[in-house]
C-alpha atoms as a PDB file:
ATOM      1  CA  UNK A   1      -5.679   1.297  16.859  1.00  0.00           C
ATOM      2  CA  UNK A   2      -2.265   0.533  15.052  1.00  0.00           C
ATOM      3  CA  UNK A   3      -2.511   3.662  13.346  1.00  0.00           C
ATOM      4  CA  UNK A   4      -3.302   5.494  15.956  1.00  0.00           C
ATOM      5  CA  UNK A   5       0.041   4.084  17.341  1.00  0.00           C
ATOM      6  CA  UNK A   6       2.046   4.321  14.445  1.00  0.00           C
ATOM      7  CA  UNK A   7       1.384   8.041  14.164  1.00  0.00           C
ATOM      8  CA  UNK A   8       1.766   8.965  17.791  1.00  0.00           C
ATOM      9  CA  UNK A   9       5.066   6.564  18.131  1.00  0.00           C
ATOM     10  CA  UNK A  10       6.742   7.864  14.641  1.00  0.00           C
ATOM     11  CA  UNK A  11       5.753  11.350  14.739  1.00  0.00           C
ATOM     12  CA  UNK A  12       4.599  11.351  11.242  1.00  0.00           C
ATOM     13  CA  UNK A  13       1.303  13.307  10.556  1.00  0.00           C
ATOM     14  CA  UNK A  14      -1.446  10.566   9.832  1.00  0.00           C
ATOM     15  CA  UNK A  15      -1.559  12.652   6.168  1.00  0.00           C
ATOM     16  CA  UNK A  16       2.029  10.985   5.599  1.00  0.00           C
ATOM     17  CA  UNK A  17       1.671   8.254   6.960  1.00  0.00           C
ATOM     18  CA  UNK A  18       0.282   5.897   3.514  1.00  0.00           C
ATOM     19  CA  UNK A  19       3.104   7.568   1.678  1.00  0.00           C
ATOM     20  CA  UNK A  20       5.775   7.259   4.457  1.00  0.00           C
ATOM     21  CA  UNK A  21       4.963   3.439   4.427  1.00  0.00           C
ATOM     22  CA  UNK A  22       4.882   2.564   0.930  1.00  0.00           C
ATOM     23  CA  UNK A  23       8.073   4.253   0.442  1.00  0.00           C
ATOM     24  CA  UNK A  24       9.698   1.711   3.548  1.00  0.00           C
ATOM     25  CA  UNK A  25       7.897  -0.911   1.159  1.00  0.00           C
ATOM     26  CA  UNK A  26       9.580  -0.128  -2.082  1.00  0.00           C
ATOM     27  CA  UNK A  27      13.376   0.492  -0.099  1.00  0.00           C
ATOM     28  CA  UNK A  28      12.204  -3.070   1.329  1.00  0.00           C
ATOM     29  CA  UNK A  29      11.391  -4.497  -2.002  1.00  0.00           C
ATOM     30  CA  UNK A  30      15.051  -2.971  -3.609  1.00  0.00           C
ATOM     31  CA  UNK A  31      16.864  -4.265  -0.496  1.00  0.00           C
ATOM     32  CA  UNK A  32      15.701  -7.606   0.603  1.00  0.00           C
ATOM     33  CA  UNK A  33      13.324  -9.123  -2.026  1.00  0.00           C
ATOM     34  CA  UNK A  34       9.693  -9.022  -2.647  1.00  0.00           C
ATOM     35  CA  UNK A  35       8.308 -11.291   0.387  1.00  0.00           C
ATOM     36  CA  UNK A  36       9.309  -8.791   3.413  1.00  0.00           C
ATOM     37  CA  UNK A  37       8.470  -6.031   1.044  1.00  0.00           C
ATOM     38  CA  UNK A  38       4.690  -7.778   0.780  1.00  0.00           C
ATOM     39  CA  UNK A  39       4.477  -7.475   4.420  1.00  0.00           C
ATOM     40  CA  UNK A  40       4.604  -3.972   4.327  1.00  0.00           C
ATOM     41  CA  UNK A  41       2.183  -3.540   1.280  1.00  0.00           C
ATOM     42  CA  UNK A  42      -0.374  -5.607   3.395  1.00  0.00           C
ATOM     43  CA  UNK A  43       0.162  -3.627   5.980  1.00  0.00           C
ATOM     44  CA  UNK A  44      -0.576  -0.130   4.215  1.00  0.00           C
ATOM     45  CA  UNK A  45      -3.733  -1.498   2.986  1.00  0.00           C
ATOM     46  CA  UNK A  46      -4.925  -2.824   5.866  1.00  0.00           C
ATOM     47  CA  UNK A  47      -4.471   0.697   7.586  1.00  0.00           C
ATOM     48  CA  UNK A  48      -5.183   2.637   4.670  1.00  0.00           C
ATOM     49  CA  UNK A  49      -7.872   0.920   2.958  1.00  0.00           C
ATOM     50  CA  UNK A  50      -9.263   3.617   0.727  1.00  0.00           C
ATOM     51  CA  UNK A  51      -6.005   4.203  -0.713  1.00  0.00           C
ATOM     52  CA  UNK A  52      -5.780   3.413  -4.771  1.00  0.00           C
ATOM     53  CA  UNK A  53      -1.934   3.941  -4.062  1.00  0.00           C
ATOM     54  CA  UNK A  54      -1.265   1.545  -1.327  1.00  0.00           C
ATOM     55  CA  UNK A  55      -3.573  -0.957  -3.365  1.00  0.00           C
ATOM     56  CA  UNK A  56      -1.326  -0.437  -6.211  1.00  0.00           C
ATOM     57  CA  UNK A  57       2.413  -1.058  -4.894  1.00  0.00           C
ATOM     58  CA  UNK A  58       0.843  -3.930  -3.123  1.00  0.00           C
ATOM     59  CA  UNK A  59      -0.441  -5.200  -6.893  1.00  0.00           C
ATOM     60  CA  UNK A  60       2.508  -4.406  -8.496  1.00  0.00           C
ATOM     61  CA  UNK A  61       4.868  -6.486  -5.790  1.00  0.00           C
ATOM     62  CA  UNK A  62       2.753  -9.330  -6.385  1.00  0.00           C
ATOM     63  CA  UNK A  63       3.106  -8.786 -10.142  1.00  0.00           C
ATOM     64  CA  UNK A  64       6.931  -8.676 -10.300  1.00  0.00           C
ATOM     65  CA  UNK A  65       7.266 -11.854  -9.456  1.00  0.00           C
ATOM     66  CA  UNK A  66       4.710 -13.460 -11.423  1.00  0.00           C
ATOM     67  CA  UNK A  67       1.382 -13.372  -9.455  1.00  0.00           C
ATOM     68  CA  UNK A  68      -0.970 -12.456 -12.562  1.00  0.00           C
ATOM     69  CA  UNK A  69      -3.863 -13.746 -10.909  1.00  0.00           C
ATOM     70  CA  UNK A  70      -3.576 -11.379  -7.611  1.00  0.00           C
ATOM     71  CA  UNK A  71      -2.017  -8.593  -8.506  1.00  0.00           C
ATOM     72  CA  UNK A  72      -4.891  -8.219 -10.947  1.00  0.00           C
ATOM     73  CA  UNK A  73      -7.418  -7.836  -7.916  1.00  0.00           C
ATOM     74  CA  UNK A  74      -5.199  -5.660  -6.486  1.00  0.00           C
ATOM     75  CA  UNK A  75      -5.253  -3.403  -9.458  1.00  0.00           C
ATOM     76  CA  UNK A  76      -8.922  -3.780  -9.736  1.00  0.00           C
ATOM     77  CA  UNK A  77      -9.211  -2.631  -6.386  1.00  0.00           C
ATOM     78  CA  UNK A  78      -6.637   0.191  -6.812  1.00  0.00           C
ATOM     79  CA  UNK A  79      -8.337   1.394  -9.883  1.00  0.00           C
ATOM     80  CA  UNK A  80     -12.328   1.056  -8.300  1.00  0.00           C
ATOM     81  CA  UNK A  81     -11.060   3.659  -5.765  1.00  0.00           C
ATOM     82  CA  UNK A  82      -8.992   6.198  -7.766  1.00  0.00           C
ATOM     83  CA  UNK A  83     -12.188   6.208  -9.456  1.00  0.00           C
ATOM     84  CA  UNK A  84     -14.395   6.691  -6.562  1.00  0.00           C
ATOM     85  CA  UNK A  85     -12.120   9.288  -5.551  1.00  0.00           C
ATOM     86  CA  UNK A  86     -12.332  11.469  -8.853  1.00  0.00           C
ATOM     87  CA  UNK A  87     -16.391  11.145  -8.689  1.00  0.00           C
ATOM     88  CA  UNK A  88     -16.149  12.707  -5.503  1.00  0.00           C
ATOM     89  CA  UNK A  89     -17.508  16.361  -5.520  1.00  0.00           C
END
């Protein structure tokens, strides 16, 4: 599994590892634009699914440059699992 990989290859703890990449996304985003930057979103949500945070950079990078339409799902998602996550006992 790639995050398997990613944590055993990097060294970072698989608790860091959402955060770790989001923050590569945003220096990404600053440095070289928002299409490599989207890469990286993509990637965080694909390994961290049940993250509100990575669905949220990845909605906002597709806001910035004027993707209403998507980065509104994104959000949507972001926000149906920050809420699932405060329900939680």
């Amino acid at each position: 599994m790639l995050t398997a990989w990613l944590r055993d290859s990097s060294g970072i703890a698989v608790a860091d590892l959402e955060r770790e990449i989001n923050g590569a996304g945003y220096a990404i985003r600053e440095n070289l634009g928002n299409r490599p930057a989207l890469r990286v979103f993509t990637l965080n949500t694909q390994l961290h699914p049940q993250s509100a945070n990575a669905w949220a950079s990845l909605a906002e990078c597709h806001a910035a440059p004027g993707d209403a339409a998507t980065a509104a799902e994104m959000y949507a998602k972001s926000r149906q699992l920050a809420e699932a996550e405060k329900a939680k006992p």
